[in-house]
Protein backbone atom coordinates (compact mmCIF):
# COMPACT_ATOMS: atom_id res chain seq x y z
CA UNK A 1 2.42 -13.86 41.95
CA UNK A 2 5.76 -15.07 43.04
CA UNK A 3 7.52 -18.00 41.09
CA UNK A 4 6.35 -20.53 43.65
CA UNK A 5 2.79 -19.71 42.77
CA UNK A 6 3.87 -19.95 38.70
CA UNK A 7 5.34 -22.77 39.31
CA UNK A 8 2.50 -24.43 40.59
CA UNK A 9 -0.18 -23.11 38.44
CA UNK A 10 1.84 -23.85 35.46
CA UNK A 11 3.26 -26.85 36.34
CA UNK A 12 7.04 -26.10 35.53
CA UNK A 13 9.81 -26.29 38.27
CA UNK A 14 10.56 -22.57 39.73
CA UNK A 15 14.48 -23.59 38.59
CA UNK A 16 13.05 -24.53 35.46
CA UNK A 17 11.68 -20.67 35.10
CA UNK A 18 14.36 -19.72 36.10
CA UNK A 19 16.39 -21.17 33.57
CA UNK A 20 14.22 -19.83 30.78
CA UNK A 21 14.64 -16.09 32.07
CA UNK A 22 18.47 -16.91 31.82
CA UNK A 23 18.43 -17.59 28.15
CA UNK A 24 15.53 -15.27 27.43
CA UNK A 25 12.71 -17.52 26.63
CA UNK A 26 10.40 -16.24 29.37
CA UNK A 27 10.80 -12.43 30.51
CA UNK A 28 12.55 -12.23 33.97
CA UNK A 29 9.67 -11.16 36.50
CA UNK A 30 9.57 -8.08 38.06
CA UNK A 31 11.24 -7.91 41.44
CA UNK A 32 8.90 -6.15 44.22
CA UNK A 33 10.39 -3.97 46.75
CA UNK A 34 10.80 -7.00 48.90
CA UNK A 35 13.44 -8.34 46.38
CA UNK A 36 11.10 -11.66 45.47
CA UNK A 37 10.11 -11.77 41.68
CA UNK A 38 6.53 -11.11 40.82
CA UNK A 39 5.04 -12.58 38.06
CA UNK A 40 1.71 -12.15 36.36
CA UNK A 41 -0.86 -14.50 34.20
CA UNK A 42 0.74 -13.80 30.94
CA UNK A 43 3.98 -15.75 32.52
CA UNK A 44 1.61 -18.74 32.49
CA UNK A 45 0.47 -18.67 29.51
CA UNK A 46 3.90 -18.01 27.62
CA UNK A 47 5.12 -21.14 29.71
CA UNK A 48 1.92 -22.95 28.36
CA UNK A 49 3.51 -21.89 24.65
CA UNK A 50 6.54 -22.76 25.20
CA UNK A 51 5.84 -26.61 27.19
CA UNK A 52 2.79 -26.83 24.20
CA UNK A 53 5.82 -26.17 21.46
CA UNK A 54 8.66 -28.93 23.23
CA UNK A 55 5.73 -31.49 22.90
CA UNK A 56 5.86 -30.79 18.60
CA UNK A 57 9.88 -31.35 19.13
CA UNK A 58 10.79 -28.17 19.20
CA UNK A 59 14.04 -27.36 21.06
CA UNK A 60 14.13 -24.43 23.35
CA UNK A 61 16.85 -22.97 20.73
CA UNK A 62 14.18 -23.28 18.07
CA UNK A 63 11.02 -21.80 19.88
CA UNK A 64 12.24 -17.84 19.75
CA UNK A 65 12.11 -17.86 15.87
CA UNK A 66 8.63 -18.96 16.28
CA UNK A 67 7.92 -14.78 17.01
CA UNK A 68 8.60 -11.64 15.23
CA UNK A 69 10.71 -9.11 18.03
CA UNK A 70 7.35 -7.41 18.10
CA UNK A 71 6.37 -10.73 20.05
CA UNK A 72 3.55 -11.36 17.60
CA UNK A 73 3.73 -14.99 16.04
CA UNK A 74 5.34 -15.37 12.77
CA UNK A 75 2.69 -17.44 10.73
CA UNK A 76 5.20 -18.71 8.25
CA UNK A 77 7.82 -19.54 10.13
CA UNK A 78 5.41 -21.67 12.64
CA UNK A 79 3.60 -23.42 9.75
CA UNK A 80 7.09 -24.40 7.98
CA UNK A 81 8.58 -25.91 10.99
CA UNK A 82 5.53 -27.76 11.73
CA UNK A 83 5.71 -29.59 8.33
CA UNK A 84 9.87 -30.14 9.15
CA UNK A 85 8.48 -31.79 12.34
CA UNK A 86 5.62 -33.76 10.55
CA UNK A 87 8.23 -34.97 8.18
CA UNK A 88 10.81 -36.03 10.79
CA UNK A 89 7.23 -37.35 13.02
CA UNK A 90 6.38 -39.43 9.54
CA UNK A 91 10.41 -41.09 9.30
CA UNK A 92 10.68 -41.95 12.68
CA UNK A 93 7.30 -43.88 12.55
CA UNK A 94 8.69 -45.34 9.59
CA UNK A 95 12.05 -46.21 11.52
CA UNK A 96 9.87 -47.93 14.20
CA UNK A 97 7.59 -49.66 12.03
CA UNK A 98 10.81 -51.39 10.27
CA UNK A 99 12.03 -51.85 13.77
CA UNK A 100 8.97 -53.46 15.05
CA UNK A 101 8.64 -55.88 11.90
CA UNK A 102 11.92 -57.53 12.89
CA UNK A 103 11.43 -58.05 16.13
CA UNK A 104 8.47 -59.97 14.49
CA UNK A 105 10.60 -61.93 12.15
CA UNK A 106 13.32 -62.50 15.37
CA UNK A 107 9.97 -63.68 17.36
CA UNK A 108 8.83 -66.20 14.81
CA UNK A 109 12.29 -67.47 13.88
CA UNK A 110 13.49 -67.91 17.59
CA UNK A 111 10.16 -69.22 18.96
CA UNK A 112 9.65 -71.61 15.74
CA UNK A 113 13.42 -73.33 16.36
CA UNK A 114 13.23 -73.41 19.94
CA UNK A 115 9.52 -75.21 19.85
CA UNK A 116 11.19 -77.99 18.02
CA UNK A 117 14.15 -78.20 20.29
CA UNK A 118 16.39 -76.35 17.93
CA UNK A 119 19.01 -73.74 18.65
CA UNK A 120 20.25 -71.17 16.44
CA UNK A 121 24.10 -71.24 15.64
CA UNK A 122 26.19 -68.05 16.65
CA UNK A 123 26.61 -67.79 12.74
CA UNK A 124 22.82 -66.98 12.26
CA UNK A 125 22.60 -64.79 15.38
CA UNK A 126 25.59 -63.00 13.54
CA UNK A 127 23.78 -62.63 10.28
CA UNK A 128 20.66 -61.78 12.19
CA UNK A 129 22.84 -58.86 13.95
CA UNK A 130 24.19 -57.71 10.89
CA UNK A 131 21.25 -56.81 9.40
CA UNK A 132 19.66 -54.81 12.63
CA UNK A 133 20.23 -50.76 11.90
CA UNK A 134 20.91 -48.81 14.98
């Protein structure tokens, strides 16, 4: 198949393919006598690896040490940097979670004072902002 056709049935942009053959994630396909690149179903399916492995937060830099050079999968590797990315996964909920609870507190504080007519002072917007972590 040419990389049209890959494109489509894999559902990655032919420039996109084309950028993994230049950094060696996904062989280059074979070009026919024609000069267009032919590809076959094993191009979709090591696309389907490596769009499957971006959506655990891998990085394409990451996702070659995921295989031995005999192509097979390296077990150990794969099943440490899934618990690295369950641990980062588990902190950044935790990071949102804190984020989300004061909103809550900014919520209740802003909509409590304004209710009763009130306005908060620059000097408690201040403190307010101090606290916030970016």
């Amino acid at each position: 198949m040419k990389i049209g056709e890959l494109a489509k049935q894999s559902g990655t942009a032919a420039s996109t393919i084309r950028y993994y053959e230049s950094i060696g994630l996904l062989p280059a396909g074979v070009r026919s006598s024609n000069g267009y690149r032919q590809y076959t179903a094993n191009s979709i399916e090591q696309l389907k690896i490596i769009k499957f492995a971006q959506s655990l937060g891998f990085s394409l830099e990451e996702i070659p040490s995921l295989r031995k050079p005999n192509e097979e999968l390296e077990h150990n590797a794969i099943i440490e940097r899934l618990k690295q990315k369950q641990h980062e996964a588990n902190a950044l909920i935790k990071q949102l979670q804190r984020k989300s609870e004061r909103i809550g507190s900014l919520i209740t504080l802003l909509d409590t004072s304004w209710s009763n007519g009130g306005c908060i002072g620059d000097e408690k917007i201040n403190e307010l902002l101090n606290e916030l972590e970016y």
